[in-house]
Protein backbone atom coordinates (compact mmCIF):
# COMPACT_ATOMS: atom_id res chain seq x y z
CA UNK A 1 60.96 -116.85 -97.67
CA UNK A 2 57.67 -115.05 -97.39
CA UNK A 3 57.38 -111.66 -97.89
CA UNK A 4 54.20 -110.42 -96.83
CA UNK A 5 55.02 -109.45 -93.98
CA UNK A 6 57.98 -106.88 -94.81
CA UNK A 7 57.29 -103.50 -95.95
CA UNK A 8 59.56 -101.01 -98.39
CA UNK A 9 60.59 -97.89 -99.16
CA UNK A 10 60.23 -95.93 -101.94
CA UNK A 11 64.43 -95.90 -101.75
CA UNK A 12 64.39 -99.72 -101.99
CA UNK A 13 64.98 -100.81 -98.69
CA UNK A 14 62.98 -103.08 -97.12
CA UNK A 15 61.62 -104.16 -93.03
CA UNK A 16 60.75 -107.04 -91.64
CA UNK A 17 59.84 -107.39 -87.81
CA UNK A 18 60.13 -110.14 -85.91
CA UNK A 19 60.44 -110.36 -82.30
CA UNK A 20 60.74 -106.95 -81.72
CA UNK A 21 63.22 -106.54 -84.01
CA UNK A 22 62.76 -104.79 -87.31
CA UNK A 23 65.44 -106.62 -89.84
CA UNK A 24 66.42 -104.29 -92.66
CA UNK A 25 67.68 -104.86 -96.15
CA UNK A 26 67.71 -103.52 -99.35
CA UNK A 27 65.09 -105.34 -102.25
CA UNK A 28 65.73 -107.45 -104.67
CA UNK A 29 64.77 -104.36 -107.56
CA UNK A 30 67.68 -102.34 -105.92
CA UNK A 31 70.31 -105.13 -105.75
CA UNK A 32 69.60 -106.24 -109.70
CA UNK A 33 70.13 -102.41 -110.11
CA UNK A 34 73.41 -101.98 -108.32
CA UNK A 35 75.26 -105.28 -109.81
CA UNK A 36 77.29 -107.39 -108.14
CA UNK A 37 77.98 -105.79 -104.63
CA UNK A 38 81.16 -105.46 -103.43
CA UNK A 39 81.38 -103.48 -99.90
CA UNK A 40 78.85 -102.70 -97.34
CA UNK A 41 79.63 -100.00 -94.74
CA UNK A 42 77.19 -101.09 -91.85
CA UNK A 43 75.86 -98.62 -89.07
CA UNK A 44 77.49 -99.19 -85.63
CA UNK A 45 75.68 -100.74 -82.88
CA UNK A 46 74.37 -98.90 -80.22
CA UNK A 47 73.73 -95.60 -82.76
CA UNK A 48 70.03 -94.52 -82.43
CA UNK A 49 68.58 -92.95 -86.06
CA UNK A 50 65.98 -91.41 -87.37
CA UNK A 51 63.57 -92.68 -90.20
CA UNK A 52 64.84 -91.70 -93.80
CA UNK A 53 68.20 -90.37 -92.54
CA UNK A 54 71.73 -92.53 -94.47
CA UNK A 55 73.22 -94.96 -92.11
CA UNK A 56 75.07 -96.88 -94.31
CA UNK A 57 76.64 -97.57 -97.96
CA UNK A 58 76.04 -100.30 -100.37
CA UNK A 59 79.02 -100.30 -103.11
CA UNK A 60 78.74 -102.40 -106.18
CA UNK A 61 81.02 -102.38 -109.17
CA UNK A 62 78.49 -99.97 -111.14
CA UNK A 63 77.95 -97.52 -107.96
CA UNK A 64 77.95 -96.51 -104.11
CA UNK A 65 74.79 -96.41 -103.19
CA UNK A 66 73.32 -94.64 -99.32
CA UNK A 67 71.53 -96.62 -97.21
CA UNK A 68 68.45 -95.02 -95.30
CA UNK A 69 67.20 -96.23 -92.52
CA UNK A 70 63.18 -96.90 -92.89
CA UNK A 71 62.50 -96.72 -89.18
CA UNK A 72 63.61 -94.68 -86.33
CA UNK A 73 65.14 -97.09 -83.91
CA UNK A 74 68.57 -97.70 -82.39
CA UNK A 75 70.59 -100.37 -83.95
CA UNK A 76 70.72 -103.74 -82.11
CA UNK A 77 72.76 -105.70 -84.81
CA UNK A 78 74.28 -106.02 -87.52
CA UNK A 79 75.29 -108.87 -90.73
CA UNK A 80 78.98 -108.53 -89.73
CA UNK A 81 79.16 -111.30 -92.56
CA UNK A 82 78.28 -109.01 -95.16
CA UNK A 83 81.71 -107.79 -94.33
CA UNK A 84 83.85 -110.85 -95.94
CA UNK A 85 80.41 -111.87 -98.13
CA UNK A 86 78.72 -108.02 -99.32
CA UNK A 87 77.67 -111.01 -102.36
CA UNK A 88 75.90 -112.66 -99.76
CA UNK A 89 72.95 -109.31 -100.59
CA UNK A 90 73.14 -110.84 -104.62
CA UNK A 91 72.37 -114.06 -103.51
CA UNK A 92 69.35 -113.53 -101.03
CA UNK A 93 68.96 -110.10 -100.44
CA UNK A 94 65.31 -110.44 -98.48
CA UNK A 95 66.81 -113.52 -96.17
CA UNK A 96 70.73 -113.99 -95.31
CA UNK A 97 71.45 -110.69 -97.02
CA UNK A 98 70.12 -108.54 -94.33
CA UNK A 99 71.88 -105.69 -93.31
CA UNK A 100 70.81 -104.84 -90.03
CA UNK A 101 68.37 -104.79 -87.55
CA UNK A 102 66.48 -102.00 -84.76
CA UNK A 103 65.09 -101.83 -81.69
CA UNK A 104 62.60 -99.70 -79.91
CA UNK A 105 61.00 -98.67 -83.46
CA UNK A 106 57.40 -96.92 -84.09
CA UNK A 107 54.60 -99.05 -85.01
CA UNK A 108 53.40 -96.08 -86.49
CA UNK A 109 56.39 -95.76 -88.89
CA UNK A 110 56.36 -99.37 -90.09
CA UNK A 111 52.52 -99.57 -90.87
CA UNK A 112 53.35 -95.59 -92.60
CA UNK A 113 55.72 -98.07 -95.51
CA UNK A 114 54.22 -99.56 -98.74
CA UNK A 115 53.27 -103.03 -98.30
CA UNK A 116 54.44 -105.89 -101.19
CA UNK A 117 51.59 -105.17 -103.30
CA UNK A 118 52.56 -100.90 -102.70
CA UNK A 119 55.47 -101.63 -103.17
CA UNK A 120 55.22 -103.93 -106.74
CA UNK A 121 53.06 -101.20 -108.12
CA UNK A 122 55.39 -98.13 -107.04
CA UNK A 123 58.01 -100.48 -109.55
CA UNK A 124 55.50 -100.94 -112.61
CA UNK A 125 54.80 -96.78 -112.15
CA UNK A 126 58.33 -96.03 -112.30
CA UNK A 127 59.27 -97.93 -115.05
């Protein structure tokens, strides 16, 4: 899957829009960091929330981990599948690992996140 067109966080989650939807996710950096996932508590649809504020929880057998929502937006779906398959983040966290998705986001806030090439040099500084 290409990637250029999703942005990040500097708390490892990650947006991609596409039809007006912005898909969210965690990266690949913080999935090899938690291990091997085991729960995901996803936000309920319906619930509008506000850019960097937890909406969620990523478990893995090394940690719990808050999910923060990139984007203001109110959320129009959710991977209900993560819920018998959290492994499913492991396996392809940028594609069928996708935790959930907004509508009625800022433009503004998404073009305000790091781009791949941010976001691959934010990594190399903090290592």
């Amino acid at each position: 899957m290409n990637n250029d067109n999703c942005r990040y966080t500097e708390t490892h989650e990650w947006v991609r829009v596409e039809g007006g939807c912005a898909a969210v996710g965690i990266t690949n950096h913080a999935q090899e960091a938690l291990g091997d996932i085991t729960f995901v508590e996803l936000p309920k649809i319906g619930t509008a929330i506000l850019k960097g504020t937890e909406c969620g929880i990523v478990e893995s057998v090394k940690a719990a981990s808050d999910l923060y929502s990139p984007l203001s937006g109110t959320v129009s779906e959710v991977n209900s599948e993560l819920e018998s398959a959290p492994e499913t983040i492991n396996s392809d966290p940028m594609g069928k690992g996708w935790i959930f998705k907004l509508k009625d986001t800022n433009p503004d806030e998404i073009n305000a996140l790091m781009t791949q090439s941010q976001y691959d040099s934010f990594l190399e500084a903090a290592k």
